[in-house]
Protein backbone atom coordinates (compact mmCIF):
# COMPACT_ATOMS: atom_id res chain seq x y z
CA UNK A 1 0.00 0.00 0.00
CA UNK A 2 1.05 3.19 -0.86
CA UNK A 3 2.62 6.27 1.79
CA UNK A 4 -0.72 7.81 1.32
CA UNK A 5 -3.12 5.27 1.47
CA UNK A 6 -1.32 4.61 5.13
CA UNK A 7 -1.62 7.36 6.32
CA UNK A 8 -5.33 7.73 5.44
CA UNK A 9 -5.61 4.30 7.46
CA UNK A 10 -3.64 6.28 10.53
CA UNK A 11 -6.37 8.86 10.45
CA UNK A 12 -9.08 6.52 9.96
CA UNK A 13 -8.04 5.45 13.61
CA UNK A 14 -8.82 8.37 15.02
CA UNK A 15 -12.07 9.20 12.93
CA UNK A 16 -13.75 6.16 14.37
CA UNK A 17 -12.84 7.33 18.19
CA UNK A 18 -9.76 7.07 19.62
CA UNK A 19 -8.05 10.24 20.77
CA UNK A 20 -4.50 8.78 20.92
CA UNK A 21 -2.57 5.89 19.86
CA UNK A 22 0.88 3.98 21.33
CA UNK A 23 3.35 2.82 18.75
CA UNK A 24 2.46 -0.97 19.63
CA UNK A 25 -1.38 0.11 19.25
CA UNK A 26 -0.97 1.56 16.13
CA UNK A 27 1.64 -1.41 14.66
CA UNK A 28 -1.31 -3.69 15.72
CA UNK A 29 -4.18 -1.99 14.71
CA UNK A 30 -2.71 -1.06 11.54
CA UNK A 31 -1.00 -4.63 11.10
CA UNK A 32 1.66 -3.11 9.75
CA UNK A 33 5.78 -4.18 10.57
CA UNK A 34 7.08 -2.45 13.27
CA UNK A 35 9.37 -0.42 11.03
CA UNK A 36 6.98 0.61 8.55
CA UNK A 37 5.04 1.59 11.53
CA UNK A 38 7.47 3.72 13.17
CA UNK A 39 8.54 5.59 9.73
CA UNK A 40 5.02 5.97 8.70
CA UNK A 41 4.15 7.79 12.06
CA UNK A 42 7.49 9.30 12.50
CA UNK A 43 6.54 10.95 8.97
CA UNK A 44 3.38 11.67 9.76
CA UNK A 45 4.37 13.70 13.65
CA UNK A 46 7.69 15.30 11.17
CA UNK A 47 4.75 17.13 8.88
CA UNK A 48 2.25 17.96 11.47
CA UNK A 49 -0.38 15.55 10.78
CA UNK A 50 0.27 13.61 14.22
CA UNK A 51 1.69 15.09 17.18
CA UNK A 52 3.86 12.99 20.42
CA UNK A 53 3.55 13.44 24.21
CA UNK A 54 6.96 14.50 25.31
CA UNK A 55 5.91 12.40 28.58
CA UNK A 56 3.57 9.25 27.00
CA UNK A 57 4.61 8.98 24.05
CA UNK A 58 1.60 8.41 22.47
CA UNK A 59 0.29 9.89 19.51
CA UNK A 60 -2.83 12.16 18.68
CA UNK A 61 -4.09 13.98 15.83
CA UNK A 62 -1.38 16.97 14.89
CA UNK A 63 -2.31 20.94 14.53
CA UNK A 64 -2.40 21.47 11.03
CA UNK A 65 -5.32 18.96 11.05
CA UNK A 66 -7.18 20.86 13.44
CA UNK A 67 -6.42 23.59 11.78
CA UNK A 68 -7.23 22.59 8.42
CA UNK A 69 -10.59 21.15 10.43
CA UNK A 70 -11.21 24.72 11.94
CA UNK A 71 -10.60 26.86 8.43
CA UNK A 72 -13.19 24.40 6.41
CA UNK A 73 -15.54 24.50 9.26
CA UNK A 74 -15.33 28.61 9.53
CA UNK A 75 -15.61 28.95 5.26
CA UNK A 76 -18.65 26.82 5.26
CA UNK A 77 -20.19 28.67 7.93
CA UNK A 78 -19.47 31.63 6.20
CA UNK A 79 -20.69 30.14 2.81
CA UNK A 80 -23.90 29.47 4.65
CA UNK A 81 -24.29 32.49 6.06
CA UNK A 82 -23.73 34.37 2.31
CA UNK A 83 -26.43 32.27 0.85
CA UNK A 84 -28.55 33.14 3.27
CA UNK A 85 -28.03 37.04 2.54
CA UNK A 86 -27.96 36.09 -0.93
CA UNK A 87 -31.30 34.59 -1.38
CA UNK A 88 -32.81 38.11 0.18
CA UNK A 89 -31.07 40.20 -2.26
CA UNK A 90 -32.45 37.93 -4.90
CA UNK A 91 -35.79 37.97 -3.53
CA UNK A 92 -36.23 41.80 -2.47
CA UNK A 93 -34.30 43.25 -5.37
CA UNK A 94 -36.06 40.56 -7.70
CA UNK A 95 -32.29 41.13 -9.87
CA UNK A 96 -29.59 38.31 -10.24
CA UNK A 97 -27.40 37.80 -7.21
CA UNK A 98 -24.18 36.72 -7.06
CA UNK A 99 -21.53 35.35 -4.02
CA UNK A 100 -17.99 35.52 -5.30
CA UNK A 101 -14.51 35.48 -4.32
CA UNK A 102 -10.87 36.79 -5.15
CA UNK A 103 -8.19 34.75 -6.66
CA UNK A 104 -5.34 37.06 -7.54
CA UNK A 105 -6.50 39.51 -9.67
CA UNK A 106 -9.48 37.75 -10.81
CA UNK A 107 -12.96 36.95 -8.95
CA UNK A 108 -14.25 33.99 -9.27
CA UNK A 109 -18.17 33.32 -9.14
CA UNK A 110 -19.14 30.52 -5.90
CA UNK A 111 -23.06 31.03 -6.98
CA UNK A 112 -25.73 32.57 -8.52
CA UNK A 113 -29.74 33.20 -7.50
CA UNK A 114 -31.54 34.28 -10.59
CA UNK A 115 -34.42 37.35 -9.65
CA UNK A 116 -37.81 37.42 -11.44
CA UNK A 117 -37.42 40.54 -13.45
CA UNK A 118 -38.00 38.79 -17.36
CA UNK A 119 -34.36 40.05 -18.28
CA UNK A 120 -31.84 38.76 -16.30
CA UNK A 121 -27.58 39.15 -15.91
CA UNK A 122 -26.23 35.72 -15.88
CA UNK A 123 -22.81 34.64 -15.64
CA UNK A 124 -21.89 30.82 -14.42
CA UNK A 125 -20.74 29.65 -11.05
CA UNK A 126 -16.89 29.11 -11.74
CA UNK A 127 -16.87 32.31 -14.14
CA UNK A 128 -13.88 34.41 -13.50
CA UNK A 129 -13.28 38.07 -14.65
CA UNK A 130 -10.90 40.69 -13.79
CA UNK A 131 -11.73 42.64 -10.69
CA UNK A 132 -10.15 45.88 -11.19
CA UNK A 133 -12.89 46.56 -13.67
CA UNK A 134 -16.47 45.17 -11.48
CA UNK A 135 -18.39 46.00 -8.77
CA UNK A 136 -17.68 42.72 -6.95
CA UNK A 137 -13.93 42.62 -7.88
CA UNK A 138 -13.74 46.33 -6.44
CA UNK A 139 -15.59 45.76 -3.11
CA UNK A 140 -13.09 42.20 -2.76
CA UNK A 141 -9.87 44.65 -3.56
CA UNK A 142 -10.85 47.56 -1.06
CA UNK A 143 -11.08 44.98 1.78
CA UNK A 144 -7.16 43.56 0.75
CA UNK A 145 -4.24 44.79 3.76
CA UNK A 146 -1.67 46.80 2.37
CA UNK A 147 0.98 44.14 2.20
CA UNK A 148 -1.95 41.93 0.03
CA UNK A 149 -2.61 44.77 -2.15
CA UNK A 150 0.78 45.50 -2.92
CA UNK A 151 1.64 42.12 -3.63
CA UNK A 152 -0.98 42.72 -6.58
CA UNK A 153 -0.18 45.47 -7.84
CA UNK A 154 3.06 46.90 -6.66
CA UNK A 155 3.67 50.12 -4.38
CA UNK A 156 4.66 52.36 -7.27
CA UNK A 157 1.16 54.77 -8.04
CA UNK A 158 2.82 55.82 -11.63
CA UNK A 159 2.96 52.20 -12.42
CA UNK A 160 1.09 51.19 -15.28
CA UNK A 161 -1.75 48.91 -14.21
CA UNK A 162 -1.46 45.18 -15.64
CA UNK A 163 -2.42 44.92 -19.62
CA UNK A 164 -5.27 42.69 -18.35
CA UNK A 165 -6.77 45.32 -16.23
CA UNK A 166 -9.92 46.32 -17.25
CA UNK A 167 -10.66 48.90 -14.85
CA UNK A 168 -10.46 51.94 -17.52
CA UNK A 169 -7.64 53.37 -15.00
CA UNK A 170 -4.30 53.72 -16.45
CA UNK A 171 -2.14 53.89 -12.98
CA UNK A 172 -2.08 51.58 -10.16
CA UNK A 173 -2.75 55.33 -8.17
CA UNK A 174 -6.18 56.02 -9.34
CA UNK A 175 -6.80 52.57 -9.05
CA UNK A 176 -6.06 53.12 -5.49
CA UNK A 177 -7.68 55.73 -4.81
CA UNK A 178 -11.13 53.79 -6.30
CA UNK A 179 -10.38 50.97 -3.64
CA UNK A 180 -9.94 53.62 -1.38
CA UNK A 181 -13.23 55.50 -2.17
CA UNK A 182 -15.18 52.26 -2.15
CA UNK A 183 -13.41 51.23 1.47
CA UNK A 184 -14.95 54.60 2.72
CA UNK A 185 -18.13 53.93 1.32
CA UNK A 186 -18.40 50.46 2.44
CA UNK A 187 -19.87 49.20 -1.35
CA UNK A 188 -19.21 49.55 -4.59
CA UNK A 189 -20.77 50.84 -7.71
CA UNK A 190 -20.08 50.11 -11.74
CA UNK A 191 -22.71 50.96 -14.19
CA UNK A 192 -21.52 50.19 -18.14
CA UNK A 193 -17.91 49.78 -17.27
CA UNK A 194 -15.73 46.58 -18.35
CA UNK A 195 -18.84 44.74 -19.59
CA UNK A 196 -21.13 47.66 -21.39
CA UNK A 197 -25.02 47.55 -20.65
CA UNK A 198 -24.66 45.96 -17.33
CA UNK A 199 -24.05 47.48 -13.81
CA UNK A 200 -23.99 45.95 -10.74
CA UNK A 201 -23.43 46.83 -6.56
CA UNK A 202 -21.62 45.02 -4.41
CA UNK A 203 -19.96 44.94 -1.05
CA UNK A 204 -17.71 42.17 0.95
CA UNK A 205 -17.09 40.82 4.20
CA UNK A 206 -14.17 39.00 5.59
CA UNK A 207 -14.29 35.96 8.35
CA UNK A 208 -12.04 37.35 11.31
CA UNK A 209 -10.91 33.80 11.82
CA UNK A 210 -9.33 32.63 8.88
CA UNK A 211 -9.19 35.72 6.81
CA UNK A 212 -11.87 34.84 4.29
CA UNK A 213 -13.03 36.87 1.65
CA UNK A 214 -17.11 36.65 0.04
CA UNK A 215 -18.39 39.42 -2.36
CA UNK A 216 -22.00 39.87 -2.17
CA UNK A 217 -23.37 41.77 -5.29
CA UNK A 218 -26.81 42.35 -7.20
CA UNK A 219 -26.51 42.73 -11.46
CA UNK A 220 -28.76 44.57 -13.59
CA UNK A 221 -29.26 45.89 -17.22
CA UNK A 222 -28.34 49.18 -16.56
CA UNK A 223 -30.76 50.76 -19.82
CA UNK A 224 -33.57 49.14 -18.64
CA UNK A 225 -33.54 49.20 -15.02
CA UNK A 226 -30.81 51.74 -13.80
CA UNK A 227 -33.01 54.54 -13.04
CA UNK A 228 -32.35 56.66 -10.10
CA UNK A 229 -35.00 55.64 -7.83
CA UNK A 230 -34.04 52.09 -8.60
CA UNK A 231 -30.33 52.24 -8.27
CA UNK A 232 -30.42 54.69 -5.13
CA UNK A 233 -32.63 52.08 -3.25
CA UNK A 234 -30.34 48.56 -4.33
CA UNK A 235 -27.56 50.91 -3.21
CA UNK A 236 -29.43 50.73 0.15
CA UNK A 237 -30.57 47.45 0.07
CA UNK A 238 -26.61 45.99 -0.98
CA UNK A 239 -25.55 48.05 2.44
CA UNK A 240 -28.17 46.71 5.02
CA UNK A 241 -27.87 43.14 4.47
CA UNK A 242 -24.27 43.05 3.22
CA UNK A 243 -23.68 45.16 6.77
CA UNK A 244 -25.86 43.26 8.91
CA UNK A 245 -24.01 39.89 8.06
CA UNK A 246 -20.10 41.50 8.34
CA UNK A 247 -21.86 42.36 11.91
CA UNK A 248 -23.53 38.65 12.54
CA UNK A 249 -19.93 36.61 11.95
CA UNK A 250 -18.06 39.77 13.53
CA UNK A 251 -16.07 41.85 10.76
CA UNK A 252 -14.25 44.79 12.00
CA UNK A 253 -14.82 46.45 8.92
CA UNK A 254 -18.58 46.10 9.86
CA UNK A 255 -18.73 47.12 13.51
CA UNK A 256 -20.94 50.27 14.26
CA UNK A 257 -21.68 51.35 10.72
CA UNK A 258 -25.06 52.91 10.14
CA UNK A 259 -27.42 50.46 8.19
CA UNK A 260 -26.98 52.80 4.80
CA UNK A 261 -24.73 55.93 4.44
């Protein structure tokens, strides 16, 4: 059997119930030699995935797996919780909503809720686009830290922005200075930029335990439906439930902001 496929059977231990494990317990149990048994777990302690008692000697589950356990638990909460906000903004705007995230300089789409209006913006779950030039990619960039930001885009502001960039800014500056404006304003706004026709709002929170980032944004046809009235009052709605769930999982960003500016 292969490295892996042992170590899977290590784990498999203590999935069905045991909190630790001797060396002669896990030989046994694992019917293994006892030198295949003490390299495998030897291994295993060396890379984190099993840890030793200084005193015992025995051997329990290591920290990166309860880590690893923690940070899947936390972004599946916090997936759950976005659906939740995003079936409302579906349902009370009555416009496409969409969860994303940020990969580099790209978002990438987790899911989409299609409204009831008869014309709709759709773009697939797994759809990526370049978020200097979108709503969501601009509310996901404003919430980066300085040191993530600049890893994107450098700490020059004369700097040419990337040829990809299709935020119709020419320096990474005024590019900054957007993030900047949409940090203040807690939500961002793009009506006919990168993709002409189409505007959308967004805004983003960010799990305080494992970083996380989720974009939260509603889409529309911007010559049919981007009327003042209309846009003034998804502007609102974006703010109050995008707000209410940074509060709920206990965003900084989110603390003791007024439901809409």
């Amino acid at each position: 059997m292969s490295i892996l496929g042992n170590v899977q059977r290590v784990l498999a231990l203590f999935a069905a119930g045991a909190t630790d494990l001797s060396f002669t317990e896990a030989a046994t149990q694992l019917d293994l030699p006892k030198s295949s048994t003490s390299h495998l777990l030897n291994q295993m302690a060396r890379y984190g995935l099993l840890d030793q008692h200084p005193a015992t000697r025995r051997y329990r589950p290591g920290a990166l797996l309860g880590q690893a356990a923690h940070a899947a638990y936390a972004s599946s909460a916090l997936d759950d919780a976005c659906r939740e906000v995003l079936e409302r903004l579906s349902a009370r705007s009555g416009l496409t909503a969409y969860l994303s995230t940020l990969s580099g300089h790209e978002t990438v789409v987790l899911q989409r809720l299609n409204g009831h209006f008869p014309v709709q913006v759709l773009s697939s779950p797994g759809s990526r686009r370049d978020a200097t030039g979108t709503a969501m990619g601009r509310a996901l960039l404003s919430r980066l830290s300085e040191p993530e930001r600049t890893a994107l885009f450098g700490t020059d502001a004369a700097a040419p922005l990337p040829p990809t960039s299709q935020s119709g800014f020419a320096r990474v500056g005024e590019l900054a200075q957007c993030l900047a404006d949409v940090a203040q304003a807690r939500h961002a706004v793009v009506v006919d930029g990168a993709m002409p026709g189409i505007g959308a709002i967004a805004a983003a929170v960010r799990s305080p335990l494992d970083g996380e980032l989720r974009g939260l944004c509603i889409s529309f046809v911007s010559g049919l439906q981007a009327d003042p009235a209309h846009l003034e009052g998804w502007r609102r709605l974006v703010q109050e439930e995008v707000g209410a769930l940074g509060r709920r999982i206990g965003d900084p960003f989110w603390r003791a902001v007024p439901v809409a500016a």
